[in-house]
N, C-alpha and C. Protein backbone atom coordinates (compact mmCIF):
# COMPACT_ATOMS: atom_id res chain seq x y z
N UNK A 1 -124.77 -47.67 28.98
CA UNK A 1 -125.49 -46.79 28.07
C UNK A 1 -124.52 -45.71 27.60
N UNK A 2 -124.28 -45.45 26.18
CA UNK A 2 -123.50 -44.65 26.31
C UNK A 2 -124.40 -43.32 26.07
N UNK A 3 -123.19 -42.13 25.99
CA UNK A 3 -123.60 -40.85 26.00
C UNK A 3 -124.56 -40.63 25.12
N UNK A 4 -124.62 -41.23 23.33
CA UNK A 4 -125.64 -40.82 22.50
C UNK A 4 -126.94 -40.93 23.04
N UNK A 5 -127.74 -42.30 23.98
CA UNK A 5 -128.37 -42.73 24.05
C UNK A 5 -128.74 -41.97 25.25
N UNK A 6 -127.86 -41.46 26.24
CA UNK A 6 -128.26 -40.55 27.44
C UNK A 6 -128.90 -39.06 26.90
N UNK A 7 -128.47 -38.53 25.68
CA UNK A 7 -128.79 -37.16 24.78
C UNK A 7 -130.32 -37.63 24.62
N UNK A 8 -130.66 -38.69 23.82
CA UNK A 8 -132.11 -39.26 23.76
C UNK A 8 -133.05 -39.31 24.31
N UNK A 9 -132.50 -40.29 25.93
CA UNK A 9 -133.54 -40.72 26.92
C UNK A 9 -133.90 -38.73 27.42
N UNK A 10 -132.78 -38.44 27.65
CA UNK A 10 -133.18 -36.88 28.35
C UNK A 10 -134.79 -36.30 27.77
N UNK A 11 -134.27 -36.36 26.48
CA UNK A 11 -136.05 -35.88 25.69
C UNK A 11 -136.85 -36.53 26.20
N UNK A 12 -136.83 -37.69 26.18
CA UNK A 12 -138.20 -38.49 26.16
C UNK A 12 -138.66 -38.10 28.26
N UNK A 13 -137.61 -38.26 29.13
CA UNK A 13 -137.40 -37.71 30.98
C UNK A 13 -138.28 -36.16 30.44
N UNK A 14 -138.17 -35.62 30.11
CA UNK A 14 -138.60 -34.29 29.84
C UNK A 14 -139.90 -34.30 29.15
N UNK A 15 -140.27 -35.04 28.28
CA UNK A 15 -141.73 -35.16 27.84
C UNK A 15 -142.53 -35.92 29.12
N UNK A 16 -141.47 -36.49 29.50
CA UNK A 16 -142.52 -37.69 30.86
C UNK A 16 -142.83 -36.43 32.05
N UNK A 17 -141.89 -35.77 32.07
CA UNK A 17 -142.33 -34.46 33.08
C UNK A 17 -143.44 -33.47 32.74
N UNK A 18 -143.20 -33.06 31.73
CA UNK A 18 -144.11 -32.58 30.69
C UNK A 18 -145.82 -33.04 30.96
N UNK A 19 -145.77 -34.32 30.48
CA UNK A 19 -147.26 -34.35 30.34
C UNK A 19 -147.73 -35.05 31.67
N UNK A 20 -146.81 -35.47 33.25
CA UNK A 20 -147.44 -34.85 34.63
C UNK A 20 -147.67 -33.52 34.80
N UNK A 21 -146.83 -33.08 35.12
CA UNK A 21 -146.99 -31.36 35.41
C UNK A 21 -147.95 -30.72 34.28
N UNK A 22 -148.76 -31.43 32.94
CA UNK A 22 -149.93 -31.08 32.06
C UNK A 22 -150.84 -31.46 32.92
N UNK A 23 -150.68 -32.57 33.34
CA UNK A 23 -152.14 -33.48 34.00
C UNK A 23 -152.25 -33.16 35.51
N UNK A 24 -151.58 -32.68 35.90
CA UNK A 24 -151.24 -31.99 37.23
C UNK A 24 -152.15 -30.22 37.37
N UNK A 25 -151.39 -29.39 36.69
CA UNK A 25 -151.08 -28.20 36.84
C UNK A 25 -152.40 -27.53 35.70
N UNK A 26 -152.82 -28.09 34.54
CA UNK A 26 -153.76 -27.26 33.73
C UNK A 26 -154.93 -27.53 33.78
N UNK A 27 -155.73 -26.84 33.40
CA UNK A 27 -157.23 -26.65 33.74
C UNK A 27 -158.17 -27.58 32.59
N UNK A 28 -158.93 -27.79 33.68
CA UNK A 28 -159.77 -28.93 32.17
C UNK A 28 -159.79 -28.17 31.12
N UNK A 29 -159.67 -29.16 30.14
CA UNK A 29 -160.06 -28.87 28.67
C UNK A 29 -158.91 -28.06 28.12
N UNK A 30 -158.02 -27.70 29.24
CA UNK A 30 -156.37 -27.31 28.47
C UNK A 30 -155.36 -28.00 28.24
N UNK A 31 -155.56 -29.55 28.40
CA UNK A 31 -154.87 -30.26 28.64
C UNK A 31 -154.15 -30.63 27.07
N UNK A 32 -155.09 -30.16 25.99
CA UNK A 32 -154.31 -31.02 24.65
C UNK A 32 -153.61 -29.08 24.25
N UNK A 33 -154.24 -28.23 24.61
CA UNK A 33 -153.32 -26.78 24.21
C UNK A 33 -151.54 -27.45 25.00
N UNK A 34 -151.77 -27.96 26.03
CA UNK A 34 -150.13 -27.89 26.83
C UNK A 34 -149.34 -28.93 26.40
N UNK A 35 -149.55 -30.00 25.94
CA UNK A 35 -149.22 -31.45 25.36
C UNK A 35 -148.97 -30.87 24.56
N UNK A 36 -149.83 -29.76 23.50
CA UNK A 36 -149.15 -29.26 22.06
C UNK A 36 -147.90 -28.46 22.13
N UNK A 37 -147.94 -27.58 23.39
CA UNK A 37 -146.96 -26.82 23.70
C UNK A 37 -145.76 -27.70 24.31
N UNK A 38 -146.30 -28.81 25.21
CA UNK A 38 -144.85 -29.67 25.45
C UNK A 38 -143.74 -30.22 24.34
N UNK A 39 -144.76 -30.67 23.49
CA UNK A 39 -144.02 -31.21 22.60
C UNK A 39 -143.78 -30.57 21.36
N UNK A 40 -143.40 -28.86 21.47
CA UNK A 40 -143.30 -27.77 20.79
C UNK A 40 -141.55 -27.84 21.70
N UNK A 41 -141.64 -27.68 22.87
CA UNK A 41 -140.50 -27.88 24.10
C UNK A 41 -139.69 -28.96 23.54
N UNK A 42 -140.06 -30.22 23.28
CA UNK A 42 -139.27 -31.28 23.44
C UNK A 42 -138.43 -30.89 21.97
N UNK A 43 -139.57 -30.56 21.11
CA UNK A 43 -138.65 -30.75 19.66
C UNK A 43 -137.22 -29.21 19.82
N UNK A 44 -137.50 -28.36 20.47
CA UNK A 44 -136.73 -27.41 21.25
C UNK A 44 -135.43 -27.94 21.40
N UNK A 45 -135.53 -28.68 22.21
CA UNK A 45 -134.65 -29.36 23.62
C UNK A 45 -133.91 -30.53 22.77
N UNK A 46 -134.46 -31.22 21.85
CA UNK A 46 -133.88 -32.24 21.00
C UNK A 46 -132.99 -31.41 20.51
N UNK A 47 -133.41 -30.83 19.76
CA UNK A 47 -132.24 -30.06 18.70
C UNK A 47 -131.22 -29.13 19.75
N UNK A 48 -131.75 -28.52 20.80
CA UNK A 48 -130.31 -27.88 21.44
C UNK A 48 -129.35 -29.00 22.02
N UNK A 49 -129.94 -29.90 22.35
CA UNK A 49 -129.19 -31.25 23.26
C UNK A 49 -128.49 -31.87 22.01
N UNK A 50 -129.35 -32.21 20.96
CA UNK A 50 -128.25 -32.78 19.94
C UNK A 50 -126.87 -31.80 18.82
N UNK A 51 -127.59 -30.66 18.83
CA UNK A 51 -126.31 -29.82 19.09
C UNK A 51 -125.04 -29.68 19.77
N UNK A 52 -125.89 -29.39 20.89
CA UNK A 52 -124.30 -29.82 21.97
C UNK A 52 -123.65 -30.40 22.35
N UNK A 53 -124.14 -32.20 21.46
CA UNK A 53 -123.32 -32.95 21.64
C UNK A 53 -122.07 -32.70 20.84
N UNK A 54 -122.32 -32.10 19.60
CA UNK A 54 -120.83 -31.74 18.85
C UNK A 54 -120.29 -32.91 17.67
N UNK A 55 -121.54 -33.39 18.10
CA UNK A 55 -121.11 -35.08 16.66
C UNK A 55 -122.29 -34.89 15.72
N UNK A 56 -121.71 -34.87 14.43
CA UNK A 56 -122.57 -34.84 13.53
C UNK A 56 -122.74 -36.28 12.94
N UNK A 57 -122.45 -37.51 13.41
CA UNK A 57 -122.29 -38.86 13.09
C UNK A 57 -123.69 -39.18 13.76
N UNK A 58 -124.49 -39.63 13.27
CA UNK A 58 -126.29 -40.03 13.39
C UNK A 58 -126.65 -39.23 13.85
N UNK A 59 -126.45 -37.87 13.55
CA UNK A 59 -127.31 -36.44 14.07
C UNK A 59 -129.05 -36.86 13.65
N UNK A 60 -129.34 -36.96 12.50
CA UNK A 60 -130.75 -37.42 12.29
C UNK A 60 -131.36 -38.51 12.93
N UNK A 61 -130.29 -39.22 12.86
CA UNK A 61 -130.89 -41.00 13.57
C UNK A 61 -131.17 -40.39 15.06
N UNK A 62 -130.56 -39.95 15.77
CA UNK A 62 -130.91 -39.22 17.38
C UNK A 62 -132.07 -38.02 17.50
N UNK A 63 -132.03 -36.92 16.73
CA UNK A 63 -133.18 -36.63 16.58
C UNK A 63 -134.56 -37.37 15.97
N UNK A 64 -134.17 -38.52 15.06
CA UNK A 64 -135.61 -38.80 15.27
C UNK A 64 -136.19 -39.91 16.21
N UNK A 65 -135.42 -40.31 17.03
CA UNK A 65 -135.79 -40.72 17.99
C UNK A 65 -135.81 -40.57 19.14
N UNK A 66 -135.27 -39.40 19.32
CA UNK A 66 -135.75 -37.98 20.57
C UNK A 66 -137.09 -38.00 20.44
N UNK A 67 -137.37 -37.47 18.91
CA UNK A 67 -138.61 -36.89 18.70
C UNK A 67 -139.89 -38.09 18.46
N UNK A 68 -139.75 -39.18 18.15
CA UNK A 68 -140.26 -40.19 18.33
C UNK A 68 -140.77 -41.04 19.33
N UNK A 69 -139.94 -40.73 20.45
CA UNK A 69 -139.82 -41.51 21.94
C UNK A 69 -140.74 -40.05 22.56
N UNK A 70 -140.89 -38.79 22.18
CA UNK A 70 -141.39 -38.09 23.05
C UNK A 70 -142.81 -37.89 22.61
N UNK A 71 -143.37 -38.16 21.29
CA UNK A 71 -144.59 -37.97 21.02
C UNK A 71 -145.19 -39.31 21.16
N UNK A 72 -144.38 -40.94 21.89
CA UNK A 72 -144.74 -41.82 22.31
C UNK A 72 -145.75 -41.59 23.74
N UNK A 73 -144.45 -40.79 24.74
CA UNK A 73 -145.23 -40.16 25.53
C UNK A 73 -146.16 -39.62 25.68
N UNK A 74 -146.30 -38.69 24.75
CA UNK A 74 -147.26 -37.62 25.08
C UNK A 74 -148.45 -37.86 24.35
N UNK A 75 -148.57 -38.96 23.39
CA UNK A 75 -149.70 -39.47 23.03
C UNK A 75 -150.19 -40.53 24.27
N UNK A 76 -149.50 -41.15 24.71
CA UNK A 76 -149.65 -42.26 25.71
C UNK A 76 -150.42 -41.68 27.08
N UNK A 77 -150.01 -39.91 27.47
CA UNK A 77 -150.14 -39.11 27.93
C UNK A 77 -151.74 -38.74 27.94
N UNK A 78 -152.09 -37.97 26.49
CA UNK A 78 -153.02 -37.61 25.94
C UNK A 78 -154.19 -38.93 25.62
N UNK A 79 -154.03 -40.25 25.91
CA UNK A 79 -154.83 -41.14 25.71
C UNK A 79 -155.40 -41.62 27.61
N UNK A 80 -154.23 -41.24 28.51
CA UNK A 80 -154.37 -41.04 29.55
C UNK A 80 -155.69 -40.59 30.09
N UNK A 81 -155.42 -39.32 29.24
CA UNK A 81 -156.24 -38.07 29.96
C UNK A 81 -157.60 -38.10 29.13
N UNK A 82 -157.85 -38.92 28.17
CA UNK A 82 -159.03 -39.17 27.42
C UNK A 82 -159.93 -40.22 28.09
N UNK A 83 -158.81 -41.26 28.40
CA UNK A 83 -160.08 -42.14 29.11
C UNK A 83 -160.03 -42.05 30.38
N UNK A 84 -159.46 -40.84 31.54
CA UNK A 84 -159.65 -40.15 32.70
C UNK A 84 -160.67 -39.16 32.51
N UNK A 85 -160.98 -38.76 31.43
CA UNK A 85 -162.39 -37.68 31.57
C UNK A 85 -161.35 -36.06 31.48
N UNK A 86 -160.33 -36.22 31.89
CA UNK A 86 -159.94 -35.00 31.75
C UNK A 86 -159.31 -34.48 30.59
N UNK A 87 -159.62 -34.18 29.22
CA UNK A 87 -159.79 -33.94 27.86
C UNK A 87 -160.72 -33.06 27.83
């Protein structure tokens, strides 16, 4: 795997943390306020991580599939927690 693809997966490791520690840690019925706020974080974290890689060669192509792979999650997340009752 190379490094571009390690900048990527990181977002998506970080949304997967994200929406446990949502389904974990917040109180019913706060669960879609923190998913909104996670993935307020991820789009954060995309752009400082793809920054610091220092390559502007598929800068867009990596952010949008940072940002793509993490609202996979966190919808996958949020569909979780819909048909768990906790929504």
């Amino acid at each position: 795997m190379s490094w571009q693809w390690k900048s990527v997966v990181v977002v998506w490791l970080f949304a997967l943390v994200c929406a446990v520690l949502t389904g974990w840690l917040s109180l019913p019925g706060q669960h879609l306020v923190w998913i909104s706020l996670a993935f307020a974080g991820c789009t954060i974290g995309t752009l400082c991580v793809q920054l610091a890689t220092g390559r502007k060669e598929g800068y867009v192509d990596r952010v949008t599939i940072s940002l793509v792979g993490a609202v996979t999650v966190l919808a996958a997340a949020t569909g979780i927690f819909a048909l768990t009752g906790l929504v």
